[in-house]
PDB file of N, CA and C in Angstrom:
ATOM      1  N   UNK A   1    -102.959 122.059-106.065  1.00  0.00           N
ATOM      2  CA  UNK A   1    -103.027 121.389-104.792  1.00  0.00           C
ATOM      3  C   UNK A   1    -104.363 120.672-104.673  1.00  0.00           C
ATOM      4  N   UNK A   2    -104.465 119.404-104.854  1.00  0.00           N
ATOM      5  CA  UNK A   2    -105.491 118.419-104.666  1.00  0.00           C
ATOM      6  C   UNK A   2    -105.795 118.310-103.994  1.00  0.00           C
ATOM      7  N   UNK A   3    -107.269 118.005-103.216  1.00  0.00           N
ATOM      8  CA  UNK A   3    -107.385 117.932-101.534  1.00  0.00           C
ATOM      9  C   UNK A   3    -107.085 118.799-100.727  1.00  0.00           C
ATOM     10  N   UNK A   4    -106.165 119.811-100.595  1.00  0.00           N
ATOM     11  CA  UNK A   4    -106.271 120.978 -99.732  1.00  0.00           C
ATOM     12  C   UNK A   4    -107.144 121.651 -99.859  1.00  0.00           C
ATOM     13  N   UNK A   5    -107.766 121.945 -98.272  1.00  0.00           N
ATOM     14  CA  UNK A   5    -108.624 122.835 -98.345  1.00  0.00           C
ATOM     15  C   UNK A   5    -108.297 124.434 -98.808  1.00  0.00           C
ATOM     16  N   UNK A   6    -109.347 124.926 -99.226  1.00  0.00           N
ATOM     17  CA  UNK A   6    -108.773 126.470 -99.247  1.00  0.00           C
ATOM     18  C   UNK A   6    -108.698 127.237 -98.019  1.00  0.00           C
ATOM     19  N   UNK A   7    -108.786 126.937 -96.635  1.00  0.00           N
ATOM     20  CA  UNK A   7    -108.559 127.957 -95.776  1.00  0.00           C
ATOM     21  C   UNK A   7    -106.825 127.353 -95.280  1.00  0.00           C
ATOM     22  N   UNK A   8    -106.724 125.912 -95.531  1.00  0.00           N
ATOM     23  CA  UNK A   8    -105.336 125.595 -95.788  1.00  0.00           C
ATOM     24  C   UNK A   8    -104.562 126.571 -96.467  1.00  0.00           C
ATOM     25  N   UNK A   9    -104.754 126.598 -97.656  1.00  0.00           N
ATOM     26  CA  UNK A   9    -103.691 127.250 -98.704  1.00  0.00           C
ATOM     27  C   UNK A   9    -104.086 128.629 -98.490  1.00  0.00           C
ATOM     28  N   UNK A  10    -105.242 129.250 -97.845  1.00  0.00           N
ATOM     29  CA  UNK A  10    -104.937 130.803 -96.912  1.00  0.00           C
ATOM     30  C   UNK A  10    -104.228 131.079 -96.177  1.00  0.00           C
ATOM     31  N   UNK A  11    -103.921 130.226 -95.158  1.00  0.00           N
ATOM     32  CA  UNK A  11    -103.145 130.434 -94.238  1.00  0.00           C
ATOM     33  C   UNK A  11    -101.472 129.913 -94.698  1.00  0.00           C
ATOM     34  N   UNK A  12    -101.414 128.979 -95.506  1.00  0.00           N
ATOM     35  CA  UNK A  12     -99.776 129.178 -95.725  1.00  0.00           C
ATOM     36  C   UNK A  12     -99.635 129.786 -96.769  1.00  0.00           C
ATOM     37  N   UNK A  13    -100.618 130.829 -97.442  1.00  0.00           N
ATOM     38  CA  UNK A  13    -100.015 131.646 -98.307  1.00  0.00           C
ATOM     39  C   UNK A  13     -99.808 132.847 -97.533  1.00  0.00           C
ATOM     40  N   UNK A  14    -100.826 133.379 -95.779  1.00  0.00           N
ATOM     41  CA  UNK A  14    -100.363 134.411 -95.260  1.00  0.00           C
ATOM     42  C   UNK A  14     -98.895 133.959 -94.407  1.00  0.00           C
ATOM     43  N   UNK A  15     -98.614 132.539 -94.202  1.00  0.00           N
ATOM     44  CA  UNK A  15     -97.504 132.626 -93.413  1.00  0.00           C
ATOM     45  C   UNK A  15     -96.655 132.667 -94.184  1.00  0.00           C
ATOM     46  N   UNK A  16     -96.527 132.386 -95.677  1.00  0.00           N
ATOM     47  CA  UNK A  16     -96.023 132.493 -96.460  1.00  0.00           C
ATOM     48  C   UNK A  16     -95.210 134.298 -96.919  1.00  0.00           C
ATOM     49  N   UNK A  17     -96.251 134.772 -96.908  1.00  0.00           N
ATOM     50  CA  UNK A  17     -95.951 136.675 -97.221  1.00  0.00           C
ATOM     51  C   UNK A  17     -95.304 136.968 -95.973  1.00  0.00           C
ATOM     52  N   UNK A  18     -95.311 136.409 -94.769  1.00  0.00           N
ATOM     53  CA  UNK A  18     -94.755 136.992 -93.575  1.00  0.00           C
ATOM     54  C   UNK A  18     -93.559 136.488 -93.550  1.00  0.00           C
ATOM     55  N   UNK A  19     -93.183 135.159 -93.670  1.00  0.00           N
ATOM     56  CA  UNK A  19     -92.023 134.781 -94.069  1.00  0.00           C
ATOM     57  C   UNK A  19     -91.060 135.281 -94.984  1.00  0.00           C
ATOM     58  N   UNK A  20     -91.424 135.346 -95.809  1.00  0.00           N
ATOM     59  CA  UNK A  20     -90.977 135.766 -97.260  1.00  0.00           C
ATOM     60  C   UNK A  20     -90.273 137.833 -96.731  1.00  0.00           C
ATOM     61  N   UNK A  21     -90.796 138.323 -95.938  1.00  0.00           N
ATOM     62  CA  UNK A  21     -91.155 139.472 -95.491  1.00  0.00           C
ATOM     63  C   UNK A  21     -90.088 139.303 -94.656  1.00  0.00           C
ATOM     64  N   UNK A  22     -90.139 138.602 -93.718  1.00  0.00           N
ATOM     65  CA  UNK A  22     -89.222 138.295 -92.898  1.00  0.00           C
ATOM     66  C   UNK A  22     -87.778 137.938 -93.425  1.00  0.00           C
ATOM     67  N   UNK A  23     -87.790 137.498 -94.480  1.00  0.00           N
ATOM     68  CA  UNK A  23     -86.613 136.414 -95.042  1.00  0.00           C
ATOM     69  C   UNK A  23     -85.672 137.982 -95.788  1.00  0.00           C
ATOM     70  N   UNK A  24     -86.357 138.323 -96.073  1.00  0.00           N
ATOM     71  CA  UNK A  24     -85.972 139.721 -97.206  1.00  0.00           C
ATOM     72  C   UNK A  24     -85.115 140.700 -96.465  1.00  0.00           C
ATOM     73  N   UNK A  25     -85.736 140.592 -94.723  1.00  0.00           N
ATOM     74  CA  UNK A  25     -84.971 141.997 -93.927  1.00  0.00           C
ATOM     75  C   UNK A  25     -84.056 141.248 -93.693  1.00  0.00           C
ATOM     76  N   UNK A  26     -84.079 140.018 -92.577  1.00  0.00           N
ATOM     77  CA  UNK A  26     -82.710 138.986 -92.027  1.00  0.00           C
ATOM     78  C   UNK A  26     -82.297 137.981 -92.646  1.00  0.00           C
ATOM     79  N   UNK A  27     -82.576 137.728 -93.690  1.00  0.00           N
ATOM     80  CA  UNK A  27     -81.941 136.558 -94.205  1.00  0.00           C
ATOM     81  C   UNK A  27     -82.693 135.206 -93.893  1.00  0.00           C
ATOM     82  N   UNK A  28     -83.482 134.869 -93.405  1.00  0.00           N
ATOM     83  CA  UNK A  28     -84.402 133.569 -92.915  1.00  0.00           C
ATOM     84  C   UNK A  28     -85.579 133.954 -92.454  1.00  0.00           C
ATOM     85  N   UNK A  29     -85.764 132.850 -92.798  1.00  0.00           N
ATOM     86  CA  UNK A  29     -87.559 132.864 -92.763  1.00  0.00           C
ATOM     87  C   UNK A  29     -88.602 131.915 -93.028  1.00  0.00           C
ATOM     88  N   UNK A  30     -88.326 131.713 -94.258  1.00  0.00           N
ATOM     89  CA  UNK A  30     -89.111 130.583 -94.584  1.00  0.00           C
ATOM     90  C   UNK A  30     -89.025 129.090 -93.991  1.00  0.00           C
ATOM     91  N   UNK A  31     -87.664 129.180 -93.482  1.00  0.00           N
ATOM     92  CA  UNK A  31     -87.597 127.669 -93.071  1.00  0.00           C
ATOM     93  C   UNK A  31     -87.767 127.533 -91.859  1.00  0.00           C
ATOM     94  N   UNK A  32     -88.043 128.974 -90.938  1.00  0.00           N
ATOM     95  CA  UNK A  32     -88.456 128.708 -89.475  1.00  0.00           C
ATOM     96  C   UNK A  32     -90.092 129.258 -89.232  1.00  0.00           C
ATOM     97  N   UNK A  33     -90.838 129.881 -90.456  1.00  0.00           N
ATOM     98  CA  UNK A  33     -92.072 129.993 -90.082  1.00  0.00           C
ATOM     99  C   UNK A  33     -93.047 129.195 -91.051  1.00  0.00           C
ATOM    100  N   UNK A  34     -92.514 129.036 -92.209  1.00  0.00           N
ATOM    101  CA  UNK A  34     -93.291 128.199 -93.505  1.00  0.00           C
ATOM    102  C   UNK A  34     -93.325 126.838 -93.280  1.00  0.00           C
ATOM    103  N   UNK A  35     -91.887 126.254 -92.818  1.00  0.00           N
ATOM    104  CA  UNK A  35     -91.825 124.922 -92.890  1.00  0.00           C
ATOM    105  C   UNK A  35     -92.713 124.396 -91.457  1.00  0.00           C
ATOM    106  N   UNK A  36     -92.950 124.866 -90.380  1.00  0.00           N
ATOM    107  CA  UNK A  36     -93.057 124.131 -89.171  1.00  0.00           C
ATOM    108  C   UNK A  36     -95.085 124.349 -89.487  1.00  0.00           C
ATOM    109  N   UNK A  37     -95.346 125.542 -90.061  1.00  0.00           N
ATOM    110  CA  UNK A  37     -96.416 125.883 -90.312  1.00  0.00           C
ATOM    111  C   UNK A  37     -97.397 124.902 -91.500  1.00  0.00           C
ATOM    112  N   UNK A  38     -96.146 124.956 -92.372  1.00  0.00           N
ATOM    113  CA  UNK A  38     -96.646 123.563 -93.730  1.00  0.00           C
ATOM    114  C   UNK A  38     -96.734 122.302 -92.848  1.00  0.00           C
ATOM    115  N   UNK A  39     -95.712 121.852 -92.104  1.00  0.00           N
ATOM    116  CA  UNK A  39     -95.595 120.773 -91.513  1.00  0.00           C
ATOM    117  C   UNK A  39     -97.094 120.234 -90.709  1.00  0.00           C
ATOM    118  N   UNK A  40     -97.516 121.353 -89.813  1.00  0.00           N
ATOM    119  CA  UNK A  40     -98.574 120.924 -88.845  1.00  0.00           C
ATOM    120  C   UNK A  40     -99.719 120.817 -89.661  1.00  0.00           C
ATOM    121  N   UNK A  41     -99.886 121.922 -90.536  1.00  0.00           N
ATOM    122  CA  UNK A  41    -101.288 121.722 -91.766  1.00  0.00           C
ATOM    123  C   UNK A  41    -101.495 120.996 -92.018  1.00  0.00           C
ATOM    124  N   UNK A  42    -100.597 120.671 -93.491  1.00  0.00           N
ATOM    125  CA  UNK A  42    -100.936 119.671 -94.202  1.00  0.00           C
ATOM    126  C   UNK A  42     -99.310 119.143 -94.592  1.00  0.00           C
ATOM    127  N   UNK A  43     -99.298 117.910 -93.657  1.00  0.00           N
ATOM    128  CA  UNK A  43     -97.545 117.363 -93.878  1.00  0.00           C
ATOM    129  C   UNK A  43     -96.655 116.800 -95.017  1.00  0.00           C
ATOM    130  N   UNK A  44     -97.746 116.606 -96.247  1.00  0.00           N
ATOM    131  CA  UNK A  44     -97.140 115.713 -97.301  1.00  0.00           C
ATOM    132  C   UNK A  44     -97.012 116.760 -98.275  1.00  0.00           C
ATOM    133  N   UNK A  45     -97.085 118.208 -97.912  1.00  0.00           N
ATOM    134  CA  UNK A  45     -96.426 119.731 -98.599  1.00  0.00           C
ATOM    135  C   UNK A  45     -94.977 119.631 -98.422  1.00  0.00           C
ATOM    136  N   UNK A  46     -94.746 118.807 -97.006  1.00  0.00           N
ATOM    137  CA  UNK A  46     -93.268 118.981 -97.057  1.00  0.00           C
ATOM    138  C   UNK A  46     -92.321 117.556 -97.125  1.00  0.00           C
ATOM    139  N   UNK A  47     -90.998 117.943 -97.317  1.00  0.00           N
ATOM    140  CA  UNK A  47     -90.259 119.430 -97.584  1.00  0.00           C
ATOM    141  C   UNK A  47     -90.054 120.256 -99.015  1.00  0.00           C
ATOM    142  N   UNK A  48     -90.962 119.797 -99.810  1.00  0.00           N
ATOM    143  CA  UNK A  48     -90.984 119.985-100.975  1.00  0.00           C
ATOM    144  C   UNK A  48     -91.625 121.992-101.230  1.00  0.00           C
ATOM    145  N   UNK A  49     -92.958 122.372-100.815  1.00  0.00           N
ATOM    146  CA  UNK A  49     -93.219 123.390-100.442  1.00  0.00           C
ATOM    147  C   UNK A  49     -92.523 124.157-100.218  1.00  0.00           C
ATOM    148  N   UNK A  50     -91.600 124.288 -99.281  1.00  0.00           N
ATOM    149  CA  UNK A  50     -90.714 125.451 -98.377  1.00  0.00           C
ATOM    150  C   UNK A  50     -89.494 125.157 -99.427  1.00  0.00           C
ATOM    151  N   UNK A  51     -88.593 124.265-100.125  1.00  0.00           N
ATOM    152  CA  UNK A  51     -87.779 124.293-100.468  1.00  0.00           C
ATOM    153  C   UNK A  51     -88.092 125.300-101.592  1.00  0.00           C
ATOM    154  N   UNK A  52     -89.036 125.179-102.704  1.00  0.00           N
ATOM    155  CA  UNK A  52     -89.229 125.608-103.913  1.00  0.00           C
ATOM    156  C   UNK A  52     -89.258 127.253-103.347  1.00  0.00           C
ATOM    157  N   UNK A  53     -90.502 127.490-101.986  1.00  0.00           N
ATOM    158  CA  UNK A  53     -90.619 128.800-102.066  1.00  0.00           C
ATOM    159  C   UNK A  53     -89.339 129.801-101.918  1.00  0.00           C
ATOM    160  N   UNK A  54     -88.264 129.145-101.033  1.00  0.00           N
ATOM    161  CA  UNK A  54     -86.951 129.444-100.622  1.00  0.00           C
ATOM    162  C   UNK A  54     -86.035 129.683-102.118  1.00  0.00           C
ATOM    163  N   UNK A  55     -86.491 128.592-102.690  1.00  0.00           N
ATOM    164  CA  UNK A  55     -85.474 128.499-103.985  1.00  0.00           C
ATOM    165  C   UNK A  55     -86.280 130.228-105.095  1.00  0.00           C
ATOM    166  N   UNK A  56     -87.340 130.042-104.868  1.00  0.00           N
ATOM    167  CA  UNK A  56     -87.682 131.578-105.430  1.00  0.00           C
ATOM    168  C   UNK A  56     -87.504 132.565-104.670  1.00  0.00           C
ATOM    169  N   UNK A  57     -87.346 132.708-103.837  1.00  0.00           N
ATOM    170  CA  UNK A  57     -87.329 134.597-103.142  1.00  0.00           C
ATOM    171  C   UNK A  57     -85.958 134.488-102.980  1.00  0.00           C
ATOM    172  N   UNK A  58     -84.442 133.308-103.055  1.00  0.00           N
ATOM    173  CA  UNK A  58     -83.622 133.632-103.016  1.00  0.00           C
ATOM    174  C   UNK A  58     -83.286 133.961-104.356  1.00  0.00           C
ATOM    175  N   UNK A  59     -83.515 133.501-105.847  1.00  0.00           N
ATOM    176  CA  UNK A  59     -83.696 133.719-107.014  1.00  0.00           C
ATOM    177  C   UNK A  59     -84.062 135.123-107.193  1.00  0.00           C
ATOM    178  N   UNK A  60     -84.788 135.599-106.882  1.00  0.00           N
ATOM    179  CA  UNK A  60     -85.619 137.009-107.048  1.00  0.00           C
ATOM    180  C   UNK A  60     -84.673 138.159-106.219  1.00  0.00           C
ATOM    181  N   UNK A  61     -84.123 137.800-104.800  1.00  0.00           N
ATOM    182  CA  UNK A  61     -83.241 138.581-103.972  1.00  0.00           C
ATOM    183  C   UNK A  61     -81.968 138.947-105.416  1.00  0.00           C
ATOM    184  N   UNK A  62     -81.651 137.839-105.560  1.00  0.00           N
ATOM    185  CA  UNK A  62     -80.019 137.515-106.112  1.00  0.00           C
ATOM    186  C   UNK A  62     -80.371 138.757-107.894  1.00  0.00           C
ATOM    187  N   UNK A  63     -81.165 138.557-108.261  1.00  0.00           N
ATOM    188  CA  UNK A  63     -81.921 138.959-109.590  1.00  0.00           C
ATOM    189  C   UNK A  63     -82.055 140.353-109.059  1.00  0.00           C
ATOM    190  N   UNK A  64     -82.832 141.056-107.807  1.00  0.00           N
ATOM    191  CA  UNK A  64     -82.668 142.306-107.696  1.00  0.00           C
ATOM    192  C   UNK A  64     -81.552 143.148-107.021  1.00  0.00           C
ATOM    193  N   UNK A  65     -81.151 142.493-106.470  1.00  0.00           N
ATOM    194  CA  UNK A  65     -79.702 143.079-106.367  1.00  0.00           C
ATOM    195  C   UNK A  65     -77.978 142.109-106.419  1.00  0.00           C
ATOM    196  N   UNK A  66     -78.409 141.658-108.150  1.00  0.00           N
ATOM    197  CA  UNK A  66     -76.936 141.181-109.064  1.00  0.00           C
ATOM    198  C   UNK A  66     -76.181 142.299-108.674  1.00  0.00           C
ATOM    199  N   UNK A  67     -76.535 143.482-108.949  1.00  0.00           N
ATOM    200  CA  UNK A  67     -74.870 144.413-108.874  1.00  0.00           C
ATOM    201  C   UNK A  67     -74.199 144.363-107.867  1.00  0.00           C
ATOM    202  N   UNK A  68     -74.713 143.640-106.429  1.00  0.00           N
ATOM    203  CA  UNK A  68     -73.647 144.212-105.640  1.00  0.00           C
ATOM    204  C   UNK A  68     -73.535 142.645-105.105  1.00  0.00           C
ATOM    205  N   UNK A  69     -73.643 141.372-105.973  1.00  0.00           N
ATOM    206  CA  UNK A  69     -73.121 140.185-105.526  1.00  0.00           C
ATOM    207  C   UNK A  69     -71.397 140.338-105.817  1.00  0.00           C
ATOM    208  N   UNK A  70     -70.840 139.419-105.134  1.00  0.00           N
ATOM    209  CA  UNK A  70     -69.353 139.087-104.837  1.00  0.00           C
ATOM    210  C   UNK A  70     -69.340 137.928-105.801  1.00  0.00           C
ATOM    211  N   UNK A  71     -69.459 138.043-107.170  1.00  0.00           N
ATOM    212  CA  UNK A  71     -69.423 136.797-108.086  1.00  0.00           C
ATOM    213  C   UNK A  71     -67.742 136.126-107.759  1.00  0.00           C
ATOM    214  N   UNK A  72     -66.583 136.729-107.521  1.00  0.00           N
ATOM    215  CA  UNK A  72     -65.756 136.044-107.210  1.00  0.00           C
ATOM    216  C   UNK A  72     -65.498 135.048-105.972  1.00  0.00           C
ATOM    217  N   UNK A  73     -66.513 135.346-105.102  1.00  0.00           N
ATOM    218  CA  UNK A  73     -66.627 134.856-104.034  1.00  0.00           C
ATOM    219  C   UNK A  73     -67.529 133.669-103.838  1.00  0.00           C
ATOM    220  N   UNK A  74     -68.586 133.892-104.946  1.00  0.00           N
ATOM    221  CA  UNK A  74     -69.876 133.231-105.307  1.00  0.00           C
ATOM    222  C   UNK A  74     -69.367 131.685-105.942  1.00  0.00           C
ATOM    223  N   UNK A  75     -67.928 132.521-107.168  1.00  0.00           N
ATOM    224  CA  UNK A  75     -67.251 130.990-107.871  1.00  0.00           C
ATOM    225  C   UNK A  75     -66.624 130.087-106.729  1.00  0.00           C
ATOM    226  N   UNK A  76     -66.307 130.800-105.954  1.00  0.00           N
ATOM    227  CA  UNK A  76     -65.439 129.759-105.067  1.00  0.00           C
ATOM    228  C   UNK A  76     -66.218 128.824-104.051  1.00  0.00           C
ATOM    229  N   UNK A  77     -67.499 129.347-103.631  1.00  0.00           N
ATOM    230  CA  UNK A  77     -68.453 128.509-103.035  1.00  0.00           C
ATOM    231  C   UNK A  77     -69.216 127.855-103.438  1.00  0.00           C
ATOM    232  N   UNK A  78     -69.668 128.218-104.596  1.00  0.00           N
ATOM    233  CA  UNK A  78     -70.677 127.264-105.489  1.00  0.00           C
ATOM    234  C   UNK A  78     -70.400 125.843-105.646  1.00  0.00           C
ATOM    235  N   UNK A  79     -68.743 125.544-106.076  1.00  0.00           N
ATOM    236  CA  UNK A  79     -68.452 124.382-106.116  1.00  0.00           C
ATOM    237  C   UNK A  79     -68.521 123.702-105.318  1.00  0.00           C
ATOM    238  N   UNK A  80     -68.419 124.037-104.160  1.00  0.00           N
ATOM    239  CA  UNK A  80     -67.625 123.273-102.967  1.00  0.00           C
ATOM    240  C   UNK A  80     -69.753 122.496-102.538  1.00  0.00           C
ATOM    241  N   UNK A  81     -70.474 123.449-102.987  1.00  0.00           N
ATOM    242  CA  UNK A  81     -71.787 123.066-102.575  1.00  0.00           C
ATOM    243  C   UNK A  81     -72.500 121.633-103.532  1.00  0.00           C
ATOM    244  N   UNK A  82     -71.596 120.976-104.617  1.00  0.00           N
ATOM    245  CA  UNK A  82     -71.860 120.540-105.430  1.00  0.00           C
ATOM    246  C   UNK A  82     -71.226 119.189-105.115  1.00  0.00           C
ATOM    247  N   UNK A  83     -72.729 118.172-104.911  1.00  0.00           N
ATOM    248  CA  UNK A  83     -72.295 117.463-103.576  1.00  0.00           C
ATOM    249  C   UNK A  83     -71.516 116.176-104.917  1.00  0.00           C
ATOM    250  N   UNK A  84     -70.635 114.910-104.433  1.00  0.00           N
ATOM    251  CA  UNK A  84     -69.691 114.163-104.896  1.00  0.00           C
ATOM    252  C   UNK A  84     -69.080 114.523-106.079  1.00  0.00           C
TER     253      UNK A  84
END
């Protein structure tokens, strides 16, 4: 991160752990405390920032608990998300 300050990238790495924290018990998080938080900081983080962090802790969720995904359920939605 070029030009960000470091008390920048302190603070959206703590709203970051709270999110992430948050996202883990209910299901969301990042995109209602990371993104509005990246946004006011420093704006040209987004939406690039919050997508990637989202795209890892749902990666990592899915990775620690594979055994009890609904992969049959998983084939039938995946496609439909797979845009033209």
């Amino acid at each position: 991160m070029d030009g960000v300050p470091w008390d920048v990238v302190a603070l959206i790495g703590a709203v970051t752990c709270v999110g992430a924290f948050v996202q883990s018990v209910v299901g969301l998080g990042l995109g209602l405390l990371v993104a509005p938080v990246v946004a006011m900081v420093e704006p040209g983080l987004v939406p690039a920032l919050p997508l990637w962090l989202a795209l890892m802790i749902s990666g990592s969720m899915l990775l620690g608990e594979r055994r009890h995904v609904d992969w049959g359920a998983l084939a039938w939605a995946l496609p439909a998300r797979v845009p033209g």
